[in-house]
Protein backbone atom coordinates (compact mmCIF):
# COMPACT_ATOMS: atom_id res chain seq x y z
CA UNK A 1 0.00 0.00 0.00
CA UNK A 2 1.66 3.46 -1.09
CA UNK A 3 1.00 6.08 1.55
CA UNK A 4 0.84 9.60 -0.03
CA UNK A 5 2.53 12.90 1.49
CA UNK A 6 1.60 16.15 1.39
CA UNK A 7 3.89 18.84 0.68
CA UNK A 8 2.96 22.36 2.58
CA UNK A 9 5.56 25.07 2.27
CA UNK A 10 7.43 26.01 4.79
CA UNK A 11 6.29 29.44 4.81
CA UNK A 12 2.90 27.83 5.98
CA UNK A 13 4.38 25.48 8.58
CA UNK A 14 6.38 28.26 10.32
CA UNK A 15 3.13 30.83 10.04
CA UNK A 16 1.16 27.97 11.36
CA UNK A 17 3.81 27.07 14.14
CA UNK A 18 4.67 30.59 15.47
CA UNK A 19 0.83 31.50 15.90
CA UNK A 20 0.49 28.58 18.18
CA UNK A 21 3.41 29.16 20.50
CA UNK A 22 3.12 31.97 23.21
CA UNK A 23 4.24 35.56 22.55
CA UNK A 24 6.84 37.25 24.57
CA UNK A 25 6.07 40.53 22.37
CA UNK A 26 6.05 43.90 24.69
CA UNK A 27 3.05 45.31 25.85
CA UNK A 28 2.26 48.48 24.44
CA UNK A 29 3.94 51.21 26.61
CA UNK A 30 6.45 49.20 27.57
CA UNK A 31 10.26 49.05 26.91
CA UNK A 32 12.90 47.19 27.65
CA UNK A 33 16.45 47.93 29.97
CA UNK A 34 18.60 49.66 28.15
CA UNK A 35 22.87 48.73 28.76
CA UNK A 36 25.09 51.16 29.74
CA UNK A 37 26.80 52.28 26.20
CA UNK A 38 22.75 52.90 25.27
CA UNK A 39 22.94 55.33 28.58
CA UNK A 40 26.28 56.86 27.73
CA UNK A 41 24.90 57.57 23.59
CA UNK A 42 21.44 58.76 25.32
CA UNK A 43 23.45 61.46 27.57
CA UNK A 44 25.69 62.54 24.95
CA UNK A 45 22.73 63.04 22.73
CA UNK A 46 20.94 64.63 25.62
CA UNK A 47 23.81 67.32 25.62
CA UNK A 48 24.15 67.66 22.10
CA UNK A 49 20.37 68.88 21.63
CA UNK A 50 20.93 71.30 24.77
CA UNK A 51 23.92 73.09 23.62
CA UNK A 52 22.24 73.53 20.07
CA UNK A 53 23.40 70.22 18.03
CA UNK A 54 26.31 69.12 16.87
CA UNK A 55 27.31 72.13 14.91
CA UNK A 56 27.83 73.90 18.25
CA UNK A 57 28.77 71.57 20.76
CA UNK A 58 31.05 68.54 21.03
CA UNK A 59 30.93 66.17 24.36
CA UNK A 60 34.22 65.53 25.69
CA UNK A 61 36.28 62.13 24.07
CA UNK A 62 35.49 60.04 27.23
CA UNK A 63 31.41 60.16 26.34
CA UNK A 64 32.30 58.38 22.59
CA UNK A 65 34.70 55.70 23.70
CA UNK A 66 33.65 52.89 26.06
CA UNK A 67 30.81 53.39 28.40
CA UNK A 68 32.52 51.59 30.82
CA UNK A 69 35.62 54.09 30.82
CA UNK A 70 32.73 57.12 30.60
CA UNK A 71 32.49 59.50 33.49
CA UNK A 72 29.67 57.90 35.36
CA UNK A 73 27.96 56.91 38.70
CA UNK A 74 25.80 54.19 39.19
CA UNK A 75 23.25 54.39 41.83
CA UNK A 76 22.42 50.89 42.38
CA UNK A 77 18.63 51.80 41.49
CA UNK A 78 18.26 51.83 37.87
CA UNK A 79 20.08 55.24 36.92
CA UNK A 80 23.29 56.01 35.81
CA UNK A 81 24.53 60.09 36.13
CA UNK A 82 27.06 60.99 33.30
CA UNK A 83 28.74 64.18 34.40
CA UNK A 84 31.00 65.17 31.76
CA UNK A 85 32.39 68.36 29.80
CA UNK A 86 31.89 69.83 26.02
CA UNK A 87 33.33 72.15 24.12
CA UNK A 88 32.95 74.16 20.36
CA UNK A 89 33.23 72.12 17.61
CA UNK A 90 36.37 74.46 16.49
CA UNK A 91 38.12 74.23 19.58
CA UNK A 92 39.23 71.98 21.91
CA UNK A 93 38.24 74.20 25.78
CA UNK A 94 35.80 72.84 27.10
CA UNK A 95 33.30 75.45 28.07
CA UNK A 96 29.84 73.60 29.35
CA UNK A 97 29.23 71.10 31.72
CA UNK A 98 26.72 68.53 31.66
CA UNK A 99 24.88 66.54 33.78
CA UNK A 100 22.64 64.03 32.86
CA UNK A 101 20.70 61.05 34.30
CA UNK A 102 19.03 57.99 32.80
CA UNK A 103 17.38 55.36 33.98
CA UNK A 104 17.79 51.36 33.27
CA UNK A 105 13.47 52.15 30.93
CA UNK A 106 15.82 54.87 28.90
CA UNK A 107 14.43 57.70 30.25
CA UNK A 108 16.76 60.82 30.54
CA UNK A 109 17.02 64.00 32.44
CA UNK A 110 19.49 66.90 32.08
CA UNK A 111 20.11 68.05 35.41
CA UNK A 112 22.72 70.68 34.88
CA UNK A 113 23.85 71.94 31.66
CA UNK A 114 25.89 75.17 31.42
CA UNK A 115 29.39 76.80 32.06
CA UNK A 116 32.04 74.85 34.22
CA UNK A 117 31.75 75.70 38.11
């Protein structure tokens, strides 16, 4: 007795397959942690738009390299504080100082941002 197959693509099996197992998708709202080098590129950017964009303002070296090697604290809560230094594109004296917090959900707050005390 022959026994006959059926051919279904694959496309088909995998749609058919992934609808059945459970979804780990976000809830609306939501996001997810962010790392550290996320933090450090979300302060830097948080200074840039301050101080008028890049055209105008350059963060110190420190805030492009590693984020582990960037001038941060870590409060053991879910924030990080970047307090670092910028200066004019066309020169390297760094004028403004920066401040900047942001949480573990991404969410980021200038606290200080203006000349060097």
């Amino acid at each position: 007795m022959l026994k006959q197959f059926i051919v279904v693509p694959s496309v088909l099996l995998i749609a058919l397959t992934t609808n059945a197992l459970p979804s780990h998708a976000q809830r609306p709202g939501s996001r997810s942690l962010i790392s550290l080098g996320r933090a450090e590129n979300l302060a830097r950017e948080a200074a840039e738009k301050a101080n008028g964009g890049l055209q105008n303002y350059r963060a110190e070296n420190s805030m492009y390299g590693p984020a582990q090697s960037s001038p941060h604290v870590y409060d053991g809560h879910g924030t990080w504080t970047f307090t670092f230094k910028g200066h004019r594109p066309d020169s390297r004296t760094p004028t403004v100082k920066s401040v900047v917090t942001v949480s573990r959900r991404g969410n980021v707050n200038v606290n200080y941002n203006g000349p060097i005390r």
